[in-house]
Protein backbone atom coordinates (compact mmCIF):
# COMPACT_ATOMS: atom_id res chain seq x y z
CA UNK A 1 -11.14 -132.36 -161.14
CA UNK A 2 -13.70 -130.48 -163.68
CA UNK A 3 -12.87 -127.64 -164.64
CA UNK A 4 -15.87 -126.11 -163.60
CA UNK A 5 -15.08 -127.58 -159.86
CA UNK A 6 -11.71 -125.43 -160.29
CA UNK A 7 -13.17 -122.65 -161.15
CA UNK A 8 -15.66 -122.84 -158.33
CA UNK A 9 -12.44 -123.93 -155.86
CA UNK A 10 -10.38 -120.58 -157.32
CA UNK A 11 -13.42 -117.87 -156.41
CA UNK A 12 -13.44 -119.64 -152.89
CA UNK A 13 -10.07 -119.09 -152.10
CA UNK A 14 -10.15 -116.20 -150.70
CA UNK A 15 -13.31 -116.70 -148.56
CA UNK A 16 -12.62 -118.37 -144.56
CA UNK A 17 -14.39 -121.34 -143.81
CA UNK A 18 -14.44 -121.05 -140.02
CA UNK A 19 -16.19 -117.49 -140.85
CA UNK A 20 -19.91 -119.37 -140.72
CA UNK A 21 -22.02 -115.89 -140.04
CA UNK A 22 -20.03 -114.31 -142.92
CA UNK A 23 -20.02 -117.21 -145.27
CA UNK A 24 -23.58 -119.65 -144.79
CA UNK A 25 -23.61 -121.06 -147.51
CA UNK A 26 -20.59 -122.47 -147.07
CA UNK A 27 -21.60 -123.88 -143.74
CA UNK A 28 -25.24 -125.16 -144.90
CA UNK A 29 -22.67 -127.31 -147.83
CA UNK A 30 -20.86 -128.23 -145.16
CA UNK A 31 -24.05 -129.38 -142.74
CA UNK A 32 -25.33 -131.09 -145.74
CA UNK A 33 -21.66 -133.30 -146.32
CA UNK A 34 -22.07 -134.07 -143.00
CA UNK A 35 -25.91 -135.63 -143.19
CA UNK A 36 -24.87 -137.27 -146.22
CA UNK A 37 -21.28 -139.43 -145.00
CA UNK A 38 -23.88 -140.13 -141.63
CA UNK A 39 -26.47 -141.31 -143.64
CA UNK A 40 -23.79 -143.50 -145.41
CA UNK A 41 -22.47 -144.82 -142.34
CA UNK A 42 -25.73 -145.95 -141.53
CA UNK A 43 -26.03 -143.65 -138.40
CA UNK A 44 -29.20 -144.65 -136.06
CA UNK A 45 -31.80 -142.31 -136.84
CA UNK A 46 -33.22 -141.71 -132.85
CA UNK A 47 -29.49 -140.38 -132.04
CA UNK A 48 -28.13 -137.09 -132.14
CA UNK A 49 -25.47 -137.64 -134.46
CA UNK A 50 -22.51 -134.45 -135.02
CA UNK A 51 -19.75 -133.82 -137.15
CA UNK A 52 -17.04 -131.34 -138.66
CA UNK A 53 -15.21 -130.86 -141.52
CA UNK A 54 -11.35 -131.66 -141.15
CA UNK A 55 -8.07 -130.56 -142.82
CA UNK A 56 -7.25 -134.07 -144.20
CA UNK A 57 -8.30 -137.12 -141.77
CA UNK A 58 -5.51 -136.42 -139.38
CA UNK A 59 -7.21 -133.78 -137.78
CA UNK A 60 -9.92 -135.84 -137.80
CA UNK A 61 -8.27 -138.67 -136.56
CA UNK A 62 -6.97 -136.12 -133.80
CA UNK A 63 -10.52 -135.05 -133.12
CA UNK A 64 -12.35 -138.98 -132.61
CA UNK A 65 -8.62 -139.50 -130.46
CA UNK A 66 -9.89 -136.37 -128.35
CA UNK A 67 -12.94 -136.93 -127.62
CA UNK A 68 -12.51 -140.48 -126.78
CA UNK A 69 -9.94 -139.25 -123.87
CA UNK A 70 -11.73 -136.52 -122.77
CA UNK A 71 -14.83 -138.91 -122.01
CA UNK A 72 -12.73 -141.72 -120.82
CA UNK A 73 -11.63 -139.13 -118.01
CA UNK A 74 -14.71 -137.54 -117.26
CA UNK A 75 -16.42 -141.03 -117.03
CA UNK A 76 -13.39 -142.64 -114.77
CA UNK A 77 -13.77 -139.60 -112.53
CA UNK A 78 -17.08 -140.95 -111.76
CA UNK A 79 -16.04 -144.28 -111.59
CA UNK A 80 -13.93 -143.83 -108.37
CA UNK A 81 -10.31 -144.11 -110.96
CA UNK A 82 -7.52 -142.09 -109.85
CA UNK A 83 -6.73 -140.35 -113.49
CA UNK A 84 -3.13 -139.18 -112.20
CA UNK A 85 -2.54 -142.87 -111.15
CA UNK A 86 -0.90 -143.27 -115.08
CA UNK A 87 -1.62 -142.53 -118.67
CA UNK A 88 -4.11 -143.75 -120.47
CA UNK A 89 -3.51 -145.77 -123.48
CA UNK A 90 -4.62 -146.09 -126.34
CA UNK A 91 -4.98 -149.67 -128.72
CA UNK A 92 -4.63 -149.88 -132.00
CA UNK A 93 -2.69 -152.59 -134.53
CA UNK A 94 1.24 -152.00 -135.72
CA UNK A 95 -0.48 -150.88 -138.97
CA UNK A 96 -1.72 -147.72 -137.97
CA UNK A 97 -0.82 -144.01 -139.86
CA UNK A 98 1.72 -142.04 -138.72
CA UNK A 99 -1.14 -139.42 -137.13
CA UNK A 100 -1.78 -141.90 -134.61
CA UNK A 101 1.43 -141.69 -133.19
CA UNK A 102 1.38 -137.97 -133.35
CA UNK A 103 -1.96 -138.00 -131.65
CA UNK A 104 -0.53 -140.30 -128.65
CA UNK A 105 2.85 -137.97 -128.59
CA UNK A 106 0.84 -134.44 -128.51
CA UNK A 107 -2.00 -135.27 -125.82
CA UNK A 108 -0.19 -137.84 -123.21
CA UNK A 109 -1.64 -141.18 -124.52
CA UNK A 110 0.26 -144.44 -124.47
CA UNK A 111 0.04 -146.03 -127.48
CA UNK A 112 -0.07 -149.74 -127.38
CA UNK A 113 0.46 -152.23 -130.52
CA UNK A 114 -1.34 -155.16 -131.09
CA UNK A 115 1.69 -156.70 -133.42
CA UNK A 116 0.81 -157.72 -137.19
CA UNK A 117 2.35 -160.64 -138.49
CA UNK A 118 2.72 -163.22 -141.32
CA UNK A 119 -0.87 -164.51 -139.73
CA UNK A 120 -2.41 -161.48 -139.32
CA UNK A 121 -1.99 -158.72 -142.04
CA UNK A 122 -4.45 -156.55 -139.68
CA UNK A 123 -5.76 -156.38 -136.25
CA UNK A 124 -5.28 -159.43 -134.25
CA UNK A 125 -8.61 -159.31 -132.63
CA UNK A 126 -7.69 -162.40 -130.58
CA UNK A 127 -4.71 -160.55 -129.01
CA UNK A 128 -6.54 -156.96 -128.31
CA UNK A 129 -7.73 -157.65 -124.54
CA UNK A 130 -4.35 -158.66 -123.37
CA UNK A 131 -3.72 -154.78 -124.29
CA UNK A 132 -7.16 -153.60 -122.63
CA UNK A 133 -7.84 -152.28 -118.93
CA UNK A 134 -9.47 -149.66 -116.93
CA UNK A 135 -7.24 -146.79 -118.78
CA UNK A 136 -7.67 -147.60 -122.18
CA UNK A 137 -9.77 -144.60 -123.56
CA UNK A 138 -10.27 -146.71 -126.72
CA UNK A 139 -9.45 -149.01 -129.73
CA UNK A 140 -9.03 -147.64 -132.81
CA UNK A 141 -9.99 -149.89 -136.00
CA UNK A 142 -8.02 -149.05 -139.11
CA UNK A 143 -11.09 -149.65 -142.49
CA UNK A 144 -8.03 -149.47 -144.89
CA UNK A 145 -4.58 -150.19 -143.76
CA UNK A 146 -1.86 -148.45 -145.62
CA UNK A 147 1.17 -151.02 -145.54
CA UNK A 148 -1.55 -154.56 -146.47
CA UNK A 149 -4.53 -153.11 -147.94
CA UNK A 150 -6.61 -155.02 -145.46
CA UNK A 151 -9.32 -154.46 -143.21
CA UNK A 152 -9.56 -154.90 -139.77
CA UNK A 153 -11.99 -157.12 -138.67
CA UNK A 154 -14.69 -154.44 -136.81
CA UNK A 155 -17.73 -156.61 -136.12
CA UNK A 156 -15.51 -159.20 -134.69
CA UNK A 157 -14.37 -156.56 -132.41
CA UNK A 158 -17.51 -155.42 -131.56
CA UNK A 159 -18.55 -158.65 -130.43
CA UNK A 160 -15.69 -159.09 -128.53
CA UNK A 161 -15.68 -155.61 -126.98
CA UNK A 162 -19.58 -156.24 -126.12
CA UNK A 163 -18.76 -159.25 -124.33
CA UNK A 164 -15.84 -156.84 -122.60
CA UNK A 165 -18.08 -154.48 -121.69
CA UNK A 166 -20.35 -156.29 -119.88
CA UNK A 167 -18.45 -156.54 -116.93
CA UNK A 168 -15.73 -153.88 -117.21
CA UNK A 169 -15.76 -151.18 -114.79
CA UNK A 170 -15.50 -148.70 -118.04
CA UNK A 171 -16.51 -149.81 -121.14
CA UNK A 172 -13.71 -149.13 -124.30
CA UNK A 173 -15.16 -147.83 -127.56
CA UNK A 174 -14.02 -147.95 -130.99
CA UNK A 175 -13.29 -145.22 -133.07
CA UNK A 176 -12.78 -146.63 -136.86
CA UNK A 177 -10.19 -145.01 -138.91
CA UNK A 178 -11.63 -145.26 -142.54
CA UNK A 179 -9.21 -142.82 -144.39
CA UNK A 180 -9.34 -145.02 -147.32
CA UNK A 181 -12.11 -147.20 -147.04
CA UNK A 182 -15.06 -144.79 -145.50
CA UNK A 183 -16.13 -143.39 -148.72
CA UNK A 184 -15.47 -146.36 -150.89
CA UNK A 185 -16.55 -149.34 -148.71
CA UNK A 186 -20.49 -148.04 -148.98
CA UNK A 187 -20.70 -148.36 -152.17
CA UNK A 188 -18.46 -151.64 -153.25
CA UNK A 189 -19.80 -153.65 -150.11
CA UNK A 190 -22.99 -151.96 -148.31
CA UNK A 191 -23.61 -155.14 -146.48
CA UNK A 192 -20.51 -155.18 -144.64
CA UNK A 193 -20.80 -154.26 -141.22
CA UNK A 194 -18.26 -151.78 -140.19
CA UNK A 195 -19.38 -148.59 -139.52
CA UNK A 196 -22.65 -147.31 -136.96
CA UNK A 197 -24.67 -150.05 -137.33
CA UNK A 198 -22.42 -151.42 -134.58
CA UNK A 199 -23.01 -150.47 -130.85
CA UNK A 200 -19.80 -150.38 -129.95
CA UNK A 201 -18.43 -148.34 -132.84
CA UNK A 202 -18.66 -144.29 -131.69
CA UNK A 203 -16.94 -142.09 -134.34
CA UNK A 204 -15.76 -142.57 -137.51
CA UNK A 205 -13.24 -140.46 -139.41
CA UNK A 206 -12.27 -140.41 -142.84
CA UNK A 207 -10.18 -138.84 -145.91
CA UNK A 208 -12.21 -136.84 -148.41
CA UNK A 209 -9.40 -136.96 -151.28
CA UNK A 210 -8.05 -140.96 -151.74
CA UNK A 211 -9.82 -141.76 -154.91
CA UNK A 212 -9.13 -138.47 -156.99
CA UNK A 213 -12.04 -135.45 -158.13
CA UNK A 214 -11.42 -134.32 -154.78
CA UNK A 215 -8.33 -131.63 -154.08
CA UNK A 216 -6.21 -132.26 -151.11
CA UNK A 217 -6.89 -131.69 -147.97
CA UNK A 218 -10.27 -132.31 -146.55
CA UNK A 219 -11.62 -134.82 -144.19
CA UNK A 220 -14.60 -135.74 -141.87
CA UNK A 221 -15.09 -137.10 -138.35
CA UNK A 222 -18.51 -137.82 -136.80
CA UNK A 223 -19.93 -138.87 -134.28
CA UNK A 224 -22.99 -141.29 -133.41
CA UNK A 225 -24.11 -139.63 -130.81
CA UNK A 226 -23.54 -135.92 -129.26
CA UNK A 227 -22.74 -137.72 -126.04
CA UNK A 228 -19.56 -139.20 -127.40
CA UNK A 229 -18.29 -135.46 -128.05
CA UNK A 230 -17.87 -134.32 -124.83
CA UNK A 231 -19.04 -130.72 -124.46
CA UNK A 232 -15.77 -128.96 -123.34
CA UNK A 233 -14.29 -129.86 -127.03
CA UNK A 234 -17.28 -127.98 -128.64
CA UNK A 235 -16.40 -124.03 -128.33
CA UNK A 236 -19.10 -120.98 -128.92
CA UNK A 237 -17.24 -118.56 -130.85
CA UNK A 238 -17.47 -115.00 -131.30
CA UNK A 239 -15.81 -114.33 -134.46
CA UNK A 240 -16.52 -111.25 -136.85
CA UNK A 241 -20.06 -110.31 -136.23
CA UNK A 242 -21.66 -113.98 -135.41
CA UNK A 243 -21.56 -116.70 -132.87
CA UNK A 244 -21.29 -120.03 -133.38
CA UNK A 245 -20.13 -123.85 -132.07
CA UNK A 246 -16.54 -124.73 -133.42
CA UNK A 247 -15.00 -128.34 -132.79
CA UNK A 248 -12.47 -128.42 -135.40
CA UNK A 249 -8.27 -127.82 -134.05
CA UNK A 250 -7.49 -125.88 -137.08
CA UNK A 251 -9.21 -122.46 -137.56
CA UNK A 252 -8.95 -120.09 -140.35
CA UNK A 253 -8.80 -121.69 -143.99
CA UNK A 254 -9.71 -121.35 -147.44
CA UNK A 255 -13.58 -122.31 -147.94
C-alpha cells in the first residue's frame, strides 16, 4: 500500500472499531464503504438496504449463511413446517471455500453439493433443484471460484429459482459469494447481471483485500433489504458510554 495509507493504518491501531460512540469517524467511513459497494451492486433504491464491515469475507460469508437460516425458520414456522422434523440444508456447488463448510459444521446446516465436473467447471444450474426442498434455507452462488476461476451462472439461477418459487411452499434465496469477483466484476463487466439487480439474489458478501492496496483482513456483507436480516441477529449494544446496533460475530478489533 502507500505509504501514507500505512501511516494512517499504524495511528489506527490502537483505536477499536466496534467502539462507534468513541470512535465516529470511523463508523461514518465505514457507513460510507457500505453506500458505496451497494451502490456498486446496483442495490434498488426504494429498499432499505444494510450492511457491516467483516474480518475477511468469511465472517461475512458466516453472516449472509445466518441470516438466511434464521429467516428460513422464522418463515417455515409460519408456514405450518415442523423445524425439528430435520436440518436444513444448505446448496451450493463442490467449488465452494472452505468457510462454507465451517459455516454448515458450526450452526447445524447440511451442506449439499451440486458436483462439478469436466462439463461444468461451476454450478450446474441444471442439477440444483434435484438438491432443493422445503428445508433448504438457500443457494449460495460462488462470483469467483477458487479451484476454475469461473463464475457461476447467477441470472440463470435466478430464472430458474423464480420459476421455483412460484409454487414452492417457501421460496429459496440466493446469497452470492463474490470474494473475488464483487469488487472487480463492476468495473471489468458492469453489464453483467449478477448482483441486486436480480430479485432473487438477497445478500452479497465479499473480500476487501484480493487485488492488493488493501491489508488483510477486511470484508463486507449486505443486504438488499433490512427484511432479509432478521432482527434477532442485529444487537443494541451498550458499550463504553454509547449505544448502538451491532451485526458483526467478531467484536473488538483494530479500526
Amino acid at each position: 500500500m502507500e505509504d501514507e495509507a500505512t501511516k494512517l493504518m499504524a495511528e489506527t491501531l490502537e483505536k477499536n472499531a466496534i467502539d462507534k460512540s468513541e470512535y465516529p469517524q470511523t463508523t461514518e467511513m465505514e457507513n460510507r464503504c457500505v453506500n458505496m459497494i451497494a451502490n456498486l451492486w446496483n442495490a434498488p433504491k426504494e429498499l432499505n438496504y444494510i450492511g457491516t464491515s467483516t474480518v475477511g469475507s468469511s465472517e461475512a460469508c458466516m453472516l449472509g449463511g445466518m441470516a438466511m437460516k434464521f429467516r428460513w425458520r422464522n418463515r417455515a414456522e409460519k408456514l405450518g413446517i415442523d423445524t425439528t422434523k430435520r436440518k436444513p440444508n444448505l446448496v451450493v456447488s463442490s467449488g465452494f471455500q472452505v468457510c462454507w463448510e465451517k459455516f454448515c459444521v458450526y450452526w447445524d446446516i447440511e451442506m449439499r453439493l451440486v458436483p462439478m465436473d469436466e462439463e461444468h467447471m461451476s454450478l450446474n444450474v441444471d442439477k440444483v433443484l434435484d438438491y432443493v426442498d422445503d428445508y433448504t434455507i438457500g443457494v449460495v452462488a460462488l462470483q469467483g471460484i477458487t479451484y476454475t476461476g469461473k463464475f457461476d451462472d447467477i441470472k440463470a439461477l435466478d430464472a430458474l429459482l423464480e420459476e421455483y418459487n412460484k409454487t414452492a411452499k417457501i421460496s429459496v434465496p440466493i446469497h452470492v459469494d463474490a470474494a473475488s469477483g464483487g469488487l472487480f466484476t463492476p468495473f471489468i463487466d458492469p453489464d453483467m447481471e449478477w448482483d441486486f439487480r436480480l430479485k432473487n439474489v438477497i445478500s452479497i458478501s465479499t473480500s476487501g483485500h484480493k487485488y492488493g492496496l488493501v491489508y488483510p483482513g477486511i470484508g463486507w456483507v449486505i443486504w438488499k433489504d433490512e427484511e432479509y436480516l432478521p432482527k434477532e441477529l442485529i444487537f443494541e449494544v451498550s458499550y463504553l458510554g454509547g449505544s448502538m446496533p451491532t451485526m458483526a460475530i467478531n467484536f473488538s478489533r483494530s479500526a
